[in-house]
C-alpha atoms as a PDB file:
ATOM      1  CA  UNK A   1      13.625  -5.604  -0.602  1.00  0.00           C
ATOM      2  CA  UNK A   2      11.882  -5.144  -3.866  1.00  0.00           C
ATOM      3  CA  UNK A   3      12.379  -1.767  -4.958  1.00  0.00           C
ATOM      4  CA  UNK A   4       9.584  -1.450  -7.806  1.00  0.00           C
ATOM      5  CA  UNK A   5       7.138  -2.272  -5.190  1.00  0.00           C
ATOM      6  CA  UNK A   6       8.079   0.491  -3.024  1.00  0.00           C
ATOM      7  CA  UNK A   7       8.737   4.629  -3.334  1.00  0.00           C
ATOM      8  CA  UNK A   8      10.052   6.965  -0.839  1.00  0.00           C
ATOM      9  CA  UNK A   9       8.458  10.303  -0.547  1.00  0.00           C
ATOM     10  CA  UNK A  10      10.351  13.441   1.473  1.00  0.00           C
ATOM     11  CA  UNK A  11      13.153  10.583   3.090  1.00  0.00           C
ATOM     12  CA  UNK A  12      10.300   9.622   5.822  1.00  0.00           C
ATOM     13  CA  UNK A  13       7.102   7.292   4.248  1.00  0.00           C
ATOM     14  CA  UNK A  14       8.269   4.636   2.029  1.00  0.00           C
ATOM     15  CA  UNK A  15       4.725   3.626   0.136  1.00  0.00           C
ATOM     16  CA  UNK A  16       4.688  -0.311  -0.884  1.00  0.00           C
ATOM     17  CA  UNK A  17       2.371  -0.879  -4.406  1.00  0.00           C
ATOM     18  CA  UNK A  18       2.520   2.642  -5.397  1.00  0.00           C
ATOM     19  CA  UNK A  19       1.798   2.082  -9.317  1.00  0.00           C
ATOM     20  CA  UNK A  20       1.358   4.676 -11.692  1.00  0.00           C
ATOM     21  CA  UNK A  21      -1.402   2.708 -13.649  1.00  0.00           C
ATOM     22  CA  UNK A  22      -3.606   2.289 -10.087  1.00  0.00           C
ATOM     23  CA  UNK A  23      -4.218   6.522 -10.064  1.00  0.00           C
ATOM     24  CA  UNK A  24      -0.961   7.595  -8.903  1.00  0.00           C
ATOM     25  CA  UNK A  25       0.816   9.383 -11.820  1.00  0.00           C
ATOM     26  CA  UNK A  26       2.432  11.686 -10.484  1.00  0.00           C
ATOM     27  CA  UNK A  27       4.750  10.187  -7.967  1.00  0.00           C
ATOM     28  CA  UNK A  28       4.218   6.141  -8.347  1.00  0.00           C
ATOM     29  CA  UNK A  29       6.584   4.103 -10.055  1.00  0.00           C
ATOM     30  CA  UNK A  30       5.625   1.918 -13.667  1.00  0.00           C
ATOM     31  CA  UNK A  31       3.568  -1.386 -13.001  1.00  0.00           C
ATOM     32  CA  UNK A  32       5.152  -4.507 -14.221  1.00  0.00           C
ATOM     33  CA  UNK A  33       3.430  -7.774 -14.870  1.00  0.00           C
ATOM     34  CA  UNK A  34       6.748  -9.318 -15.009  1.00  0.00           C
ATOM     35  CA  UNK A  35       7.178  -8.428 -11.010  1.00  0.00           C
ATOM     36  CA  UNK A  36       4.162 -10.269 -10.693  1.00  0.00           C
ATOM     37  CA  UNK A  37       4.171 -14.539 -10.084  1.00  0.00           C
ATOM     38  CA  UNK A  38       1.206 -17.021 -10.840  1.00  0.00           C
ATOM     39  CA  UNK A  39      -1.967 -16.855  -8.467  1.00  0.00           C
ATOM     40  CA  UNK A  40      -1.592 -18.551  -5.250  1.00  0.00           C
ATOM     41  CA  UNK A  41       2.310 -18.587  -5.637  1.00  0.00           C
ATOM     42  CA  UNK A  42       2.869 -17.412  -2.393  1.00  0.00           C
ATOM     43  CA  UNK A  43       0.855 -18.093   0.415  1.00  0.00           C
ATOM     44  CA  UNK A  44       0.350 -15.240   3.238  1.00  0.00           C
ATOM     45  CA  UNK A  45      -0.449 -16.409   7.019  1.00  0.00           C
ATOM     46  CA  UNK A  46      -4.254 -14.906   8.173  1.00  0.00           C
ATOM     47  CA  UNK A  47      -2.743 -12.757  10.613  1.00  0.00           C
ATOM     48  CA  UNK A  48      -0.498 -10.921   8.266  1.00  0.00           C
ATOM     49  CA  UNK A  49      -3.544 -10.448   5.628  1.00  0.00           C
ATOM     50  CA  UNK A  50      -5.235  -9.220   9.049  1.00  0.00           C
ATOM     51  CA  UNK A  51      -2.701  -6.780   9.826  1.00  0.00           C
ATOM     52  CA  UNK A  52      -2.993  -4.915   6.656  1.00  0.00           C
ATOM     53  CA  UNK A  53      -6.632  -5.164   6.303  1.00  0.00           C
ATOM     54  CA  UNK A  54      -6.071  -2.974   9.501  1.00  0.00           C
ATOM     55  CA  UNK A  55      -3.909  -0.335   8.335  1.00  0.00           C
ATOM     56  CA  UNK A  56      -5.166   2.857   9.301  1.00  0.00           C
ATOM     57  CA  UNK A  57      -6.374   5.167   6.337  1.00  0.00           C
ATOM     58  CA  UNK A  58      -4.055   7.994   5.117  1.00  0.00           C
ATOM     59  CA  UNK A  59      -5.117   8.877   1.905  1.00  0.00           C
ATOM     60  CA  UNK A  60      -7.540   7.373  -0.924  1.00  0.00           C
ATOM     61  CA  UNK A  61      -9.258   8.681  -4.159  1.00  0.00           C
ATOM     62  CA  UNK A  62     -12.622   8.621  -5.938  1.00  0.00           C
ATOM     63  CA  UNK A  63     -12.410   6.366  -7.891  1.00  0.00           C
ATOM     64  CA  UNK A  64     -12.381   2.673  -8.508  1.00  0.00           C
ATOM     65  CA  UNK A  65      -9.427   0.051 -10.221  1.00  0.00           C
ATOM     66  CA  UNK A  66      -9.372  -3.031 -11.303  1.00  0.00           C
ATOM     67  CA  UNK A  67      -6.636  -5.420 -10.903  1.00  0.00           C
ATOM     68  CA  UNK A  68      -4.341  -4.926 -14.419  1.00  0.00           C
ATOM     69  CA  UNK A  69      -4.124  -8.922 -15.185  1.00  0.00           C
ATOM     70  CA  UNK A  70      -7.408 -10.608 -14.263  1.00  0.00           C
ATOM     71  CA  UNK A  71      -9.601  -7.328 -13.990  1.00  0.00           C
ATOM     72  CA  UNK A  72     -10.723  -8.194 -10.295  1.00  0.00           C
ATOM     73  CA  UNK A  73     -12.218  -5.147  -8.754  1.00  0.00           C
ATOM     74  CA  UNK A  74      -9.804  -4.142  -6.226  1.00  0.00           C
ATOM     75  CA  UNK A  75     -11.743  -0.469  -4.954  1.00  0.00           C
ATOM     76  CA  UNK A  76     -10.390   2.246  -4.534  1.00  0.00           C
ATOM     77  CA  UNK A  77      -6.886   3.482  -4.489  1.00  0.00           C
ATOM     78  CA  UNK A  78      -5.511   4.172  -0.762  1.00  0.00           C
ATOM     79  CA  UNK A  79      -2.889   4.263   1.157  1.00  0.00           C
ATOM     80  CA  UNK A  80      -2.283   2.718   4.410  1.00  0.00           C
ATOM     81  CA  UNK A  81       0.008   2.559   7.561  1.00  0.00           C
ATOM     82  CA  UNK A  82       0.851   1.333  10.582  1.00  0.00           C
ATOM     83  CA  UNK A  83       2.977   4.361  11.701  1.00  0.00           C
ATOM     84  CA  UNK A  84       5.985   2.299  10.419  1.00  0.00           C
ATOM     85  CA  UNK A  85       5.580   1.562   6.895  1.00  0.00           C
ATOM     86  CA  UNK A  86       2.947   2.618   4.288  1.00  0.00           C
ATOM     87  CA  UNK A  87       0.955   0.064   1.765  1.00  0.00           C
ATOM     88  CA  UNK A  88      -1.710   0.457  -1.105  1.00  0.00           C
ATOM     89  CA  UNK A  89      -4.848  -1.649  -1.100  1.00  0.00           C
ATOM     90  CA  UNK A  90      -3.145  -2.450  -4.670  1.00  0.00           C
ATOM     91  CA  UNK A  91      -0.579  -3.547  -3.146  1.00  0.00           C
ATOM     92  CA  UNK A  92      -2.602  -5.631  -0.699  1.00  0.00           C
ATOM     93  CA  UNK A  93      -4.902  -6.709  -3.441  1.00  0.00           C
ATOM     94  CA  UNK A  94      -1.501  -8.883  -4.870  1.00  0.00           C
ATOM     95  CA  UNK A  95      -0.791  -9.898  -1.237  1.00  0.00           C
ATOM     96  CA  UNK A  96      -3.999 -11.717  -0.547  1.00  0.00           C
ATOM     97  CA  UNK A  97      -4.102 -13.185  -4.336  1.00  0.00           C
ATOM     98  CA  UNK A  98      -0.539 -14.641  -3.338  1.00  0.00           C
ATOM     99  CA  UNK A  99       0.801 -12.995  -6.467  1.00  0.00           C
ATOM    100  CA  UNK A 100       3.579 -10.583  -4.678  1.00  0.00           C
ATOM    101  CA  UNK A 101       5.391 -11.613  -1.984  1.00  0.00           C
ATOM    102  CA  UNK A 102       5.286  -9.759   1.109  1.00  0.00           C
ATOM    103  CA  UNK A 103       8.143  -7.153   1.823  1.00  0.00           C
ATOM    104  CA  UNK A 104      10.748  -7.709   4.685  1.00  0.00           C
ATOM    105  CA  UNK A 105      10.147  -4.297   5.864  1.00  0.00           C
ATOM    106  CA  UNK A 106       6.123  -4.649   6.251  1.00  0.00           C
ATOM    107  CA  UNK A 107       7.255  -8.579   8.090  1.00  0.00           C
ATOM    108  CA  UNK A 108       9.641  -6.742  10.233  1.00  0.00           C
ATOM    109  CA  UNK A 109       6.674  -3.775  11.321  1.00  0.00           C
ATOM    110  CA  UNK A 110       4.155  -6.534  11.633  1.00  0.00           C
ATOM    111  CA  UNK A 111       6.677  -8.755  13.929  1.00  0.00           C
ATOM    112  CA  UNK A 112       7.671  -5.613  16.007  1.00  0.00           C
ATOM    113  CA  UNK A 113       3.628  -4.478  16.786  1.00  0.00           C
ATOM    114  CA  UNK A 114       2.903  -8.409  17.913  1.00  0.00           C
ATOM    115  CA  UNK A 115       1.059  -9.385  15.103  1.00  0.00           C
ATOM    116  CA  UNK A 116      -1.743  -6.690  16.144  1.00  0.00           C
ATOM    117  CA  UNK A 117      -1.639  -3.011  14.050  1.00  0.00           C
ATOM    118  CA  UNK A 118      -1.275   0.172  15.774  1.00  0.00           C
ATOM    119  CA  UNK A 119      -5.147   1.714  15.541  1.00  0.00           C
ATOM    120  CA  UNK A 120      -5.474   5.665  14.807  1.00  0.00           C
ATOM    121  CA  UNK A 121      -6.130   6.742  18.165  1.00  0.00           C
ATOM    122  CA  UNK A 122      -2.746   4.896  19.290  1.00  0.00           C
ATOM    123  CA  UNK A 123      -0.932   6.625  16.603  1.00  0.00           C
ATOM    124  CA  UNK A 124      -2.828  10.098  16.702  1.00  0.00           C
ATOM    125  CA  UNK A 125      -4.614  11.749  14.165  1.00  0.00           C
ATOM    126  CA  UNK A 126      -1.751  14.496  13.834  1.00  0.00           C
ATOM    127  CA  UNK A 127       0.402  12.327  12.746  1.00  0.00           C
ATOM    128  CA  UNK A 128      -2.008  10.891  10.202  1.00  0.00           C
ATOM    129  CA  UNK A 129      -3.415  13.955   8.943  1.00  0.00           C
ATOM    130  CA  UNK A 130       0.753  14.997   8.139  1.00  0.00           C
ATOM    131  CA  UNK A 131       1.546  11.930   6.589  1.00  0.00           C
ATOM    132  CA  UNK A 132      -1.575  12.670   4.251  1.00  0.00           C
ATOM    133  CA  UNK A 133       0.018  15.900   3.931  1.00  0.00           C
ATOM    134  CA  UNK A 134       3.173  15.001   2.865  1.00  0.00           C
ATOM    135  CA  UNK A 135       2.018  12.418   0.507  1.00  0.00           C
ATOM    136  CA  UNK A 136      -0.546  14.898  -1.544  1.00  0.00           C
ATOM    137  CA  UNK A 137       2.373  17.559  -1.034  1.00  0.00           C
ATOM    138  CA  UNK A 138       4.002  15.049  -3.423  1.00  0.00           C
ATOM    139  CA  UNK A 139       1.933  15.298  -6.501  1.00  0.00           C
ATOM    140  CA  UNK A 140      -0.644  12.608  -5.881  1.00  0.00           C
ATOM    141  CA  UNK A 141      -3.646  14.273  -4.620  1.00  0.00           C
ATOM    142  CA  UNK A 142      -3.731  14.965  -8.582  1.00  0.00           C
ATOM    143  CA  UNK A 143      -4.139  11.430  -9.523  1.00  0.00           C
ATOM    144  CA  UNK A 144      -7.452  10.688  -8.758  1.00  0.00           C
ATOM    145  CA  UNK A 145      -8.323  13.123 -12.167  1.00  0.00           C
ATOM    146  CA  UNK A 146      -8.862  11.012 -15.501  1.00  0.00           C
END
């Protein structure tokens, strides 16, 4: 596991791509380049780019990023989940540009839903609407100012 990818908020959501520099400044960790390999380093299967692309919505801001070393838009900062683990469409944007390698802990969630991601009515909206909660409870519904 690659722990500057990842941040755990309350002991329950661990939140892959969680960067201060992509809006969350209060609770993400420093982006590093250095964490970072070449474009097209690693290559990601369809389904799991899929999966992710599926992620229901927890939380997102206003606003708009670019990626930090090639200024690709990415959109906007969110956070997404499949009930099991939690990702950032930064995160994702690194995924699909083969420049991060996919975590063990998203592979495992991915391999235990079959490949096919939980949708919001399967997970409840409850349960989404306290994750949200426990994430801005955190500091980061501050982020999306300046």
């Amino acid at each position: 596991m690659v722990l500057i990818n990842s941040l755990m908020i309350q002991n329950k959501i661990r939140i892959f791509g969680l960067w201060q520099e992509y809006g969350w400044r209060k609770r993400g960790v420093p982006f590093n380049a250095k964490m970072l390999s070449p474009k097209g380093t690693f290559t990601v299967d369809k389904d799991t780019i899929s999966y992710l692309l599926t992620g229901n919505f927890v939380l997102g801001f206003r606003t708009t990023v670019s990626c930090l070393i090639y200024g690709d838009q990415i959109g906007s900062p969110s956070i997404f989940t499949d009930g099991q683990v939690f990702w950032t469409n930064e995160y994702l944007h690194y995924i699909e540009q083969g420049m991060l390698e996919v975590d063990d802990e998203i592979l495992s969630s991915i391999k235990t839903h079959n490949l096919k991601c939980p949708t919001s009515v399967e997970l409840g909206q409850d349960r989404l609407i306290e994750y949200a909660r426990w994430i801005s409870h955190s500091g980061d519904s501050e982020n999306s100012k300046g």
